[in-house]
PDB file of N, CA and C in Angstrom:
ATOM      1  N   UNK A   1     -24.085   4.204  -1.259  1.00  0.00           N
ATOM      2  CA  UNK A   1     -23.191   5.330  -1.092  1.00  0.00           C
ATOM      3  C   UNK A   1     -22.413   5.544  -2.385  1.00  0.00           C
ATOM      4  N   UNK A   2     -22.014   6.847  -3.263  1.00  0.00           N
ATOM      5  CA  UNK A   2     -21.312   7.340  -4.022  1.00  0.00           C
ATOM      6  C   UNK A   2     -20.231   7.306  -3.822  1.00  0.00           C
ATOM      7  N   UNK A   3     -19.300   6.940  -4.013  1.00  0.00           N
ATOM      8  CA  UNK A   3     -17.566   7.048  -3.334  1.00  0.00           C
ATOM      9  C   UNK A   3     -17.044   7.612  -5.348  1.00  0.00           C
ATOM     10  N   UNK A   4     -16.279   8.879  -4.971  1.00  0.00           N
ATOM     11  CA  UNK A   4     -15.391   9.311  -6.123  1.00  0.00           C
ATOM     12  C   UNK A   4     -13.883   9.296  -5.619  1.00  0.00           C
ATOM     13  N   UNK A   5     -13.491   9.589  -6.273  1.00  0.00           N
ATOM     14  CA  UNK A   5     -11.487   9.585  -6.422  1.00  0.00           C
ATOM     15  C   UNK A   5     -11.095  11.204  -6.791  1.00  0.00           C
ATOM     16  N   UNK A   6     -10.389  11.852  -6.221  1.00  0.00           N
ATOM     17  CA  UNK A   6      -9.900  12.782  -6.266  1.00  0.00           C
ATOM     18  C   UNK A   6      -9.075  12.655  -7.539  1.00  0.00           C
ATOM     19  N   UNK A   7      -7.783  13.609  -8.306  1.00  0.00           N
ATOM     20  CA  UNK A   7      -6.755  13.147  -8.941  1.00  0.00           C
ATOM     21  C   UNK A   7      -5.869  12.951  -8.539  1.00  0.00           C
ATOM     22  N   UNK A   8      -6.016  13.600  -7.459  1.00  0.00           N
ATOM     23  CA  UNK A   8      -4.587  13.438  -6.404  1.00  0.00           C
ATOM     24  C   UNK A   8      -5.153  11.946  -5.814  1.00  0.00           C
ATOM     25  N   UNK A   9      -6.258  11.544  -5.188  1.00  0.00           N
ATOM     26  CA  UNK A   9      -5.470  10.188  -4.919  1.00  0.00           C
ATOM     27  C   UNK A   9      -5.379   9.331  -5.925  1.00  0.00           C
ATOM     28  N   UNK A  10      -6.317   9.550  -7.441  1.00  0.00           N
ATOM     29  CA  UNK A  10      -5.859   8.726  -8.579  1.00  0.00           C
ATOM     30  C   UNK A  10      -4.355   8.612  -9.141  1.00  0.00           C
ATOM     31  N   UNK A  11      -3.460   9.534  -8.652  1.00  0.00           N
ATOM     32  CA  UNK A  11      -2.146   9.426  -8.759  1.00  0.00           C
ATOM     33  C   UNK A  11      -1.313   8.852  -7.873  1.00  0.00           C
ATOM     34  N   UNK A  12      -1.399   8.660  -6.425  1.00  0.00           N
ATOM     35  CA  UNK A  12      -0.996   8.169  -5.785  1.00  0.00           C
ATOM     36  C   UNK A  12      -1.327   6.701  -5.847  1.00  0.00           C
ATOM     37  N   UNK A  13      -2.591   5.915  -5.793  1.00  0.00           N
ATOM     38  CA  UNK A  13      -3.231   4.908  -5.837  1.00  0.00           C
ATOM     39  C   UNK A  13      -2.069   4.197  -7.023  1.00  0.00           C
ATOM     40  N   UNK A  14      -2.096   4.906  -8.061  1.00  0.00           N
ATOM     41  CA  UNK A  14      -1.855   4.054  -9.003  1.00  0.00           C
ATOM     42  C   UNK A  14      -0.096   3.564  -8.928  1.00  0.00           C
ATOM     43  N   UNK A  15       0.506   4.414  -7.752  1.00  0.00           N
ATOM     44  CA  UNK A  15       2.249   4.129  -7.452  1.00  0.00           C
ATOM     45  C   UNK A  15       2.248   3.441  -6.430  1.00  0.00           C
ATOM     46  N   UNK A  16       1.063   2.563  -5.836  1.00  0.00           N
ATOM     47  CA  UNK A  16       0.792   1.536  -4.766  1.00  0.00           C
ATOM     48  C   UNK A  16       0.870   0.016  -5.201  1.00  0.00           C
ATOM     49  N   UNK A  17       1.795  -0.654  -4.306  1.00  0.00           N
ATOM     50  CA  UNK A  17       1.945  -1.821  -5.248  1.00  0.00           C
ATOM     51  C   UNK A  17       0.322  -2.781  -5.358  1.00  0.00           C
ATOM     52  N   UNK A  18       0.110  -3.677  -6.110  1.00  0.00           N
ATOM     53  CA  UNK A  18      -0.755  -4.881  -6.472  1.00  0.00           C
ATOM     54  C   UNK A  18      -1.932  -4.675  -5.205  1.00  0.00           C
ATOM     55  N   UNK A  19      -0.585  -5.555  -4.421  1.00  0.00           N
ATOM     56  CA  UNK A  19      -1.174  -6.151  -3.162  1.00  0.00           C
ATOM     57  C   UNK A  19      -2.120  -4.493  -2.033  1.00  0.00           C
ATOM     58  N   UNK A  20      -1.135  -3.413  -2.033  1.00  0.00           N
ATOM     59  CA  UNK A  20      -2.171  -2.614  -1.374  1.00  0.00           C
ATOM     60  C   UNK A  20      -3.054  -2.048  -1.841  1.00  0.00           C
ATOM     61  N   UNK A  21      -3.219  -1.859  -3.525  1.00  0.00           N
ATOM     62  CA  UNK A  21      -4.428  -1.352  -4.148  1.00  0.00           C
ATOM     63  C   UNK A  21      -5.559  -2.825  -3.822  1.00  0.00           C
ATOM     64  N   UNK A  22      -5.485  -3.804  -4.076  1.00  0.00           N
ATOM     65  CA  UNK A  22      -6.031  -4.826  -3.352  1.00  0.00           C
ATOM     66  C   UNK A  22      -7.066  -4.625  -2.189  1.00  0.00           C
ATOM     67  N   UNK A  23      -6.234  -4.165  -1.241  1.00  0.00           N
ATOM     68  CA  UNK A  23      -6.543  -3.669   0.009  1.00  0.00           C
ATOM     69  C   UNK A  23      -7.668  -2.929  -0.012  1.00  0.00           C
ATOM     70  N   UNK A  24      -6.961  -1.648  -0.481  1.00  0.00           N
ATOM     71  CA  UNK A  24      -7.721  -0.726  -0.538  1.00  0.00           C
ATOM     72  C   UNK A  24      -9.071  -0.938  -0.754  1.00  0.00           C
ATOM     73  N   UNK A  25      -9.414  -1.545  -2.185  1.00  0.00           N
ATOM     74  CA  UNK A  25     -10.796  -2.193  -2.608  1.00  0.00           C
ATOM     75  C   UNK A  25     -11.115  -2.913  -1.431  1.00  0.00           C
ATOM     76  N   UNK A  26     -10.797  -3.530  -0.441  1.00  0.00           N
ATOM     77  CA  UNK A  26     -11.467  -4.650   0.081  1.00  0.00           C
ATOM     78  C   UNK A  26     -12.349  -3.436   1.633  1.00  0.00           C
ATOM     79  N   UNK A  27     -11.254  -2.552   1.856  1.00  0.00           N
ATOM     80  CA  UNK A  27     -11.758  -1.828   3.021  1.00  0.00           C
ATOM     81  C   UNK A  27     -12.957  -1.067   2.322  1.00  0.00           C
ATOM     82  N   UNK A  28     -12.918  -0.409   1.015  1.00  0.00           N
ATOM     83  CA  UNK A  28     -13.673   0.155   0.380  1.00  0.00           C
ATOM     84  C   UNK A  28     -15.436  -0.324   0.400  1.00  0.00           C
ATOM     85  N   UNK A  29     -14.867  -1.567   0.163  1.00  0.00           N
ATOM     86  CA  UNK A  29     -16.433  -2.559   0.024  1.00  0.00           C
ATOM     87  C   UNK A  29     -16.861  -2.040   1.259  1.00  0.00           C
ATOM     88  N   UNK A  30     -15.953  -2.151   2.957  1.00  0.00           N
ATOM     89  CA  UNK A  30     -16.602  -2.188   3.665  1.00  0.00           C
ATOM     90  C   UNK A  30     -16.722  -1.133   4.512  1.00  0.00           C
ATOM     91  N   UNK A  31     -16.143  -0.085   3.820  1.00  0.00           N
ATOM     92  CA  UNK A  31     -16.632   1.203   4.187  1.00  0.00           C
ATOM     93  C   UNK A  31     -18.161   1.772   3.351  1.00  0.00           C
ATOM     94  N   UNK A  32     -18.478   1.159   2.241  1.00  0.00           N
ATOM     95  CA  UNK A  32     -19.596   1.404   1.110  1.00  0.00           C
ATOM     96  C   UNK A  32     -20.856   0.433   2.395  1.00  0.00           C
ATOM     97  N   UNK A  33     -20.615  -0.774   3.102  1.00  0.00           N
ATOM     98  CA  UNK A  33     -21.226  -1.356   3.716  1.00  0.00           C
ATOM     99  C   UNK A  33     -22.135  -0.669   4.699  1.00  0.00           C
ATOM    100  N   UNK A  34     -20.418  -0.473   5.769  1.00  0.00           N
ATOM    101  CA  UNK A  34     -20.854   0.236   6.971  1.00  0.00           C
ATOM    102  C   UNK A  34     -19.551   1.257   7.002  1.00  0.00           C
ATOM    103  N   UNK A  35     -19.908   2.703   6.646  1.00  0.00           N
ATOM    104  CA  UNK A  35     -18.271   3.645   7.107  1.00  0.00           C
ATOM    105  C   UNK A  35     -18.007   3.952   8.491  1.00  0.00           C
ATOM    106  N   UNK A  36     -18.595   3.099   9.441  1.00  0.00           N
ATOM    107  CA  UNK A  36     -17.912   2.735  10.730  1.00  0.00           C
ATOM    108  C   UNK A  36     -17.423   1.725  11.569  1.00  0.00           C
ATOM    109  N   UNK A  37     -17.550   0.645  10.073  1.00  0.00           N
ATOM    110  CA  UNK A  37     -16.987  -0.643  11.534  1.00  0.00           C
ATOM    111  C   UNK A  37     -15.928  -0.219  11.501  1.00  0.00           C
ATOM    112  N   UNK A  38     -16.079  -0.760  12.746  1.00  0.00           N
ATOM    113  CA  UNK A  38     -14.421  -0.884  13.606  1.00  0.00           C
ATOM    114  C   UNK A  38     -13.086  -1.292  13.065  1.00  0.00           C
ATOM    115  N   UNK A  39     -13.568  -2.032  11.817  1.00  0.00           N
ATOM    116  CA  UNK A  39     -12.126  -2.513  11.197  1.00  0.00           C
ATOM    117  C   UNK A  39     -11.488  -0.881  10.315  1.00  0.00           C
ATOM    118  N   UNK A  40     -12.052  -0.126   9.977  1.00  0.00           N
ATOM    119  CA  UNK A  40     -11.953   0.763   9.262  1.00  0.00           C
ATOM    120  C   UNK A  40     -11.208   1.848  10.718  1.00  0.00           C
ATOM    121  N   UNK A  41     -11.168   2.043  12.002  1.00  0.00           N
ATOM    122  CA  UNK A  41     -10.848   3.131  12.574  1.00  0.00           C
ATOM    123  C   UNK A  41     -11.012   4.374  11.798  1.00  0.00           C
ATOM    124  N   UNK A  42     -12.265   4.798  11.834  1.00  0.00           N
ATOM    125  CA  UNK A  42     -12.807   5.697  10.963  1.00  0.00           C
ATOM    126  C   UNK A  42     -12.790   6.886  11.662  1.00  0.00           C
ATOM    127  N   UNK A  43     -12.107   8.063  11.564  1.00  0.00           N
ATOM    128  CA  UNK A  43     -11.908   9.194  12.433  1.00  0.00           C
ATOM    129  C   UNK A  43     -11.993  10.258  11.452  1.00  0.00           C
ATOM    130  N   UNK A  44     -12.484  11.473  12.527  1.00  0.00           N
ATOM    131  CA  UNK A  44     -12.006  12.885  11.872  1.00  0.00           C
ATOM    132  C   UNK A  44     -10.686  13.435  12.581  1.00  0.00           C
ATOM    133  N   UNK A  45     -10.483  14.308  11.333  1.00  0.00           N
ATOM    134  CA  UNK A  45      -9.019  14.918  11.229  1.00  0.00           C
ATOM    135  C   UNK A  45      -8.859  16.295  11.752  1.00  0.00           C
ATOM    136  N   UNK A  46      -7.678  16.843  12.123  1.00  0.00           N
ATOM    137  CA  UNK A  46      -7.640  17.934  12.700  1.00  0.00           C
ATOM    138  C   UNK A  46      -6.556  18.673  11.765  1.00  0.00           C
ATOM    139  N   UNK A  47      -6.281  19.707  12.410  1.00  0.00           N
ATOM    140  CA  UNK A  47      -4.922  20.863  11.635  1.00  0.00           C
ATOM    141  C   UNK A  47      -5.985  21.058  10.404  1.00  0.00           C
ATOM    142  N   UNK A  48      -4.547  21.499   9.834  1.00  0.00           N
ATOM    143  CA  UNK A  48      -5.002  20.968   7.865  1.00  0.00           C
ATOM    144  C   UNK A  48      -5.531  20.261   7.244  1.00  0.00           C
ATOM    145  N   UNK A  49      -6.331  19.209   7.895  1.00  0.00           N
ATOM    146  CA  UNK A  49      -7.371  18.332   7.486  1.00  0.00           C
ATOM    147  C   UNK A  49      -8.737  18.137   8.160  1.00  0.00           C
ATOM    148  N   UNK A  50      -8.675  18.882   8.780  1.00  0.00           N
ATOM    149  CA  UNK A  50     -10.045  19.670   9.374  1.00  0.00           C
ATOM    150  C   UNK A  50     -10.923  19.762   8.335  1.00  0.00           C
ATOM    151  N   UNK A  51     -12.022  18.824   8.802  1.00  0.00           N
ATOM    152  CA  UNK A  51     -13.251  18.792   8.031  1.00  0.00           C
ATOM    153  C   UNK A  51     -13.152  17.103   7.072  1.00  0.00           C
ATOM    154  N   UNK A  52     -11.704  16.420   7.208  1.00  0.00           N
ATOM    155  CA  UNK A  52     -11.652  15.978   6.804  1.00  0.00           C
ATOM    156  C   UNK A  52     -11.890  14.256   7.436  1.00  0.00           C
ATOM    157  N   UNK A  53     -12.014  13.019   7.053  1.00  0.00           N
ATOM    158  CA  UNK A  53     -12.096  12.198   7.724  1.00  0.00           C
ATOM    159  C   UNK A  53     -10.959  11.086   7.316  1.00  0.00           C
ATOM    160  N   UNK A  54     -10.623   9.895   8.083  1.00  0.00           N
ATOM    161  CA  UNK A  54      -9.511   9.075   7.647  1.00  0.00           C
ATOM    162  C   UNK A  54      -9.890   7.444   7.937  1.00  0.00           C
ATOM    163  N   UNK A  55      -9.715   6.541   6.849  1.00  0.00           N
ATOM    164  CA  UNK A  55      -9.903   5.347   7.507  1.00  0.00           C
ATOM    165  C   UNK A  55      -8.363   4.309   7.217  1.00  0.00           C
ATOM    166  N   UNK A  56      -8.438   3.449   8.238  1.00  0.00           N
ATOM    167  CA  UNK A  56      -7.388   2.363   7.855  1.00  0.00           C
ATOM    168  C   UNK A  56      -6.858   1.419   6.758  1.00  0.00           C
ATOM    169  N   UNK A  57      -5.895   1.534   5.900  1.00  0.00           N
ATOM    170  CA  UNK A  57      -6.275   0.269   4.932  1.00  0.00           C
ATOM    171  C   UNK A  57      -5.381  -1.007   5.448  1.00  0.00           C
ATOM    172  N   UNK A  58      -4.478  -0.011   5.827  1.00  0.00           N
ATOM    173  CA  UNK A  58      -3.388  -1.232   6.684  1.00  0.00           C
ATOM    174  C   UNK A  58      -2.973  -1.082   7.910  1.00  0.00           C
ATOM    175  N   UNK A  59      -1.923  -1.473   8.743  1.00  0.00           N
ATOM    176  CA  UNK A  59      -1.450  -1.012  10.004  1.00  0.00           C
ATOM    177  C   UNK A  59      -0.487   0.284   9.388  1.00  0.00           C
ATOM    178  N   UNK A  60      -0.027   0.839   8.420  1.00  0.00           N
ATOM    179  CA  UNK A  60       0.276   1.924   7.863  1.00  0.00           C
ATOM    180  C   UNK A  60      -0.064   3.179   7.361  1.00  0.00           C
ATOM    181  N   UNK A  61      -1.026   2.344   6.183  1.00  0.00           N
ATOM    182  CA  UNK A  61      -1.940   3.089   5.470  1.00  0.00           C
ATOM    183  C   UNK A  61      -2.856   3.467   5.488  1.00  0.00           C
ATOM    184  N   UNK A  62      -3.317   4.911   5.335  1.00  0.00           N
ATOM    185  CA  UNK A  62      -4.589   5.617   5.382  1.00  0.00           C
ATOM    186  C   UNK A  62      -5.007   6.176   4.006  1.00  0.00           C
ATOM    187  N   UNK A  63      -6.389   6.077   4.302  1.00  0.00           N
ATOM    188  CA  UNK A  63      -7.151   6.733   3.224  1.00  0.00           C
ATOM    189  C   UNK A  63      -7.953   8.059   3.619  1.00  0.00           C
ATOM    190  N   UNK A  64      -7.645   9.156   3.153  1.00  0.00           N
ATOM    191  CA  UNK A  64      -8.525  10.223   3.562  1.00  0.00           C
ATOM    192  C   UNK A  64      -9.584  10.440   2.635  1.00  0.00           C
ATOM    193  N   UNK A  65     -10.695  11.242   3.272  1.00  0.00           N
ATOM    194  CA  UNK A  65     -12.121  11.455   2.692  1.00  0.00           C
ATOM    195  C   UNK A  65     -12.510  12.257   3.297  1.00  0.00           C
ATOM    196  N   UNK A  66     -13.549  13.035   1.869  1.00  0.00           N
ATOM    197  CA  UNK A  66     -14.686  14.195   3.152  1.00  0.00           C
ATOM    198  C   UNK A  66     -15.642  14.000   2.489  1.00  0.00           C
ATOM    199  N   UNK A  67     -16.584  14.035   3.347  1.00  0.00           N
ATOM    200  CA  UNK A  67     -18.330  13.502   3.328  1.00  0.00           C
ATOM    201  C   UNK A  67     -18.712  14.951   2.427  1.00  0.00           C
ATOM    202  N   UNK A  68     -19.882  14.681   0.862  1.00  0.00           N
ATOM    203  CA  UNK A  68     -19.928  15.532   0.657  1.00  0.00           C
ATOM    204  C   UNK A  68     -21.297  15.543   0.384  1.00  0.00           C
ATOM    205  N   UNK A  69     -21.969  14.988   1.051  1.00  0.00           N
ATOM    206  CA  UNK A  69     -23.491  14.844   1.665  1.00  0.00           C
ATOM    207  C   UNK A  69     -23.805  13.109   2.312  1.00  0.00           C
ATOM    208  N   UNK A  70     -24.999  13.468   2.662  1.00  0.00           N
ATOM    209  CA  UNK A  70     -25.213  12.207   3.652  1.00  0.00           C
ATOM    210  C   UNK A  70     -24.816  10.737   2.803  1.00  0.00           C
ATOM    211  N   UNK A  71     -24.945  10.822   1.443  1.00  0.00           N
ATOM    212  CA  UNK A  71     -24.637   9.229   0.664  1.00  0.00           C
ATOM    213  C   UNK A  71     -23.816   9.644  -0.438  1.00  0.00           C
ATOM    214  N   UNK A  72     -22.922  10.516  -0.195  1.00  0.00           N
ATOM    215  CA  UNK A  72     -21.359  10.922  -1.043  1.00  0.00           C
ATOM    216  C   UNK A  72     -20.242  11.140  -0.804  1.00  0.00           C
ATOM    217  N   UNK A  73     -18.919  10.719  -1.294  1.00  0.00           N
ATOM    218  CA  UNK A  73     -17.751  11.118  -0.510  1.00  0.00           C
ATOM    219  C   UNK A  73     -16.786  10.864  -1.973  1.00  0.00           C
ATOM    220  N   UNK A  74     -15.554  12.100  -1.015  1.00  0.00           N
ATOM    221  CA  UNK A  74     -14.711  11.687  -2.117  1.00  0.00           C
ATOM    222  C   UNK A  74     -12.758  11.358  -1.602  1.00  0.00           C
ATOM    223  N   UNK A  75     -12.566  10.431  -1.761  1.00  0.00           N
ATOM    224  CA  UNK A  75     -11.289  10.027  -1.612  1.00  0.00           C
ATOM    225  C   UNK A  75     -10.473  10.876  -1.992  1.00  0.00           C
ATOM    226  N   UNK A  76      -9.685  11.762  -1.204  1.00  0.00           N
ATOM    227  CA  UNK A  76      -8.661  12.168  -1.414  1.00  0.00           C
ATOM    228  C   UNK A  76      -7.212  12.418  -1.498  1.00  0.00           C
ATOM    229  N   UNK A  77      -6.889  11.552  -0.857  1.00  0.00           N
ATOM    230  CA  UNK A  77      -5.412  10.978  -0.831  1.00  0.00           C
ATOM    231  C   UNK A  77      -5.166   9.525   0.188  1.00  0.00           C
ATOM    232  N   UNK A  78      -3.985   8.671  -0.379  1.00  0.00           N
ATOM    233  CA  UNK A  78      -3.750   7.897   0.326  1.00  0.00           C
ATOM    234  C   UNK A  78      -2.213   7.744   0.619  1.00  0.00           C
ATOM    235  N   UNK A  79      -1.852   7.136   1.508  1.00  0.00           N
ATOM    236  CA  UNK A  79      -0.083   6.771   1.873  1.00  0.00           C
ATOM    237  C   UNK A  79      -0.295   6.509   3.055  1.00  0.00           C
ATOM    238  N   UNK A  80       0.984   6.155   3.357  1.00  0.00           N
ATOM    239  CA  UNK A  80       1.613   6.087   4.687  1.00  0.00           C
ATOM    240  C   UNK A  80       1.320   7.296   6.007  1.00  0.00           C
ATOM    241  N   UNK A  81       1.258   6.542   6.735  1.00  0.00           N
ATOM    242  CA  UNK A  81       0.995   7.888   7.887  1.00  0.00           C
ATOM    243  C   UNK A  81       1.770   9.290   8.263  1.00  0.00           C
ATOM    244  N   UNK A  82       3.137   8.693   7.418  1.00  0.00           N
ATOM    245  CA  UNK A  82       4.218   9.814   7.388  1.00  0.00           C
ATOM    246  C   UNK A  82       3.893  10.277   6.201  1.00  0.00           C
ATOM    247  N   UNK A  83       3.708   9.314   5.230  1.00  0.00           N
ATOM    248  CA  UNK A  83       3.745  10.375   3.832  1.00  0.00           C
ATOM    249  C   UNK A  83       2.011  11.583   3.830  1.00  0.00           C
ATOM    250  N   UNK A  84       1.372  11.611   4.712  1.00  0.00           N
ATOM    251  CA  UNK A  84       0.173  12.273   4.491  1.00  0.00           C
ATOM    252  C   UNK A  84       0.299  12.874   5.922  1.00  0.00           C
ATOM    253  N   UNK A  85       0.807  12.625   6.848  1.00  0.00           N
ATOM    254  CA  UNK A  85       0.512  13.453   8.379  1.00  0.00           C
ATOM    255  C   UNK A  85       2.402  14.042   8.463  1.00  0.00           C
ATOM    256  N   UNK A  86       3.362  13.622   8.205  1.00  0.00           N
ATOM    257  CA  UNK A  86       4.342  13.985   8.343  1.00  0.00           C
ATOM    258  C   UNK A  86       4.698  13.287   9.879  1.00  0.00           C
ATOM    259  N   UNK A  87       4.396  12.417  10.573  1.00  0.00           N
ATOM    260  CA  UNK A  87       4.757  12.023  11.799  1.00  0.00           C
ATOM    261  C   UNK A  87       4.142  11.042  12.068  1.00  0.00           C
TER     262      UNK A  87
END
């Protein structure tokens, strides 16, 4: 699978401390593995992110993505569930 970085989440990513960019890479591996185990709660998005999909990095943090063919995707933002859904 292809996985790219938006700039928008290359800007955010990089104001994430050590330990959750860490993270991030580790769910990454195992979204590149399988982008549905279960550890990932891998969902699509609704409203304003319609079309879009979201996986877990922490009990906080999400990573959004949209599939941009069957073995490509591109990361587009990450934060907190408030800082990206507002609630």
């Amino acid at each position: 699978m292809k996985v790219s970085f938006h700039k928008n989440f290359e800007k955010q990513y990089i104001k994430l401390s050590q330990k959750l960019r860490e993270q991030f890479k580790k769910r990454r591996d195992i979204f590149i593995g399988d982008p549905h185990s279960p550890i990932l709660h891998n969902h699509p998005l609704q409203a304003e992110f319609a079309g879009y999909r979201s996986i877990n990095i922490t009990g906080d943090y999400r990573a959004i993505y949209k599939e941009l063919g069957s073995d490509s995707v591109v990361f587009v933002k990450i934060g907190t569930h408030h800082e990206l859904f507002g609630s």
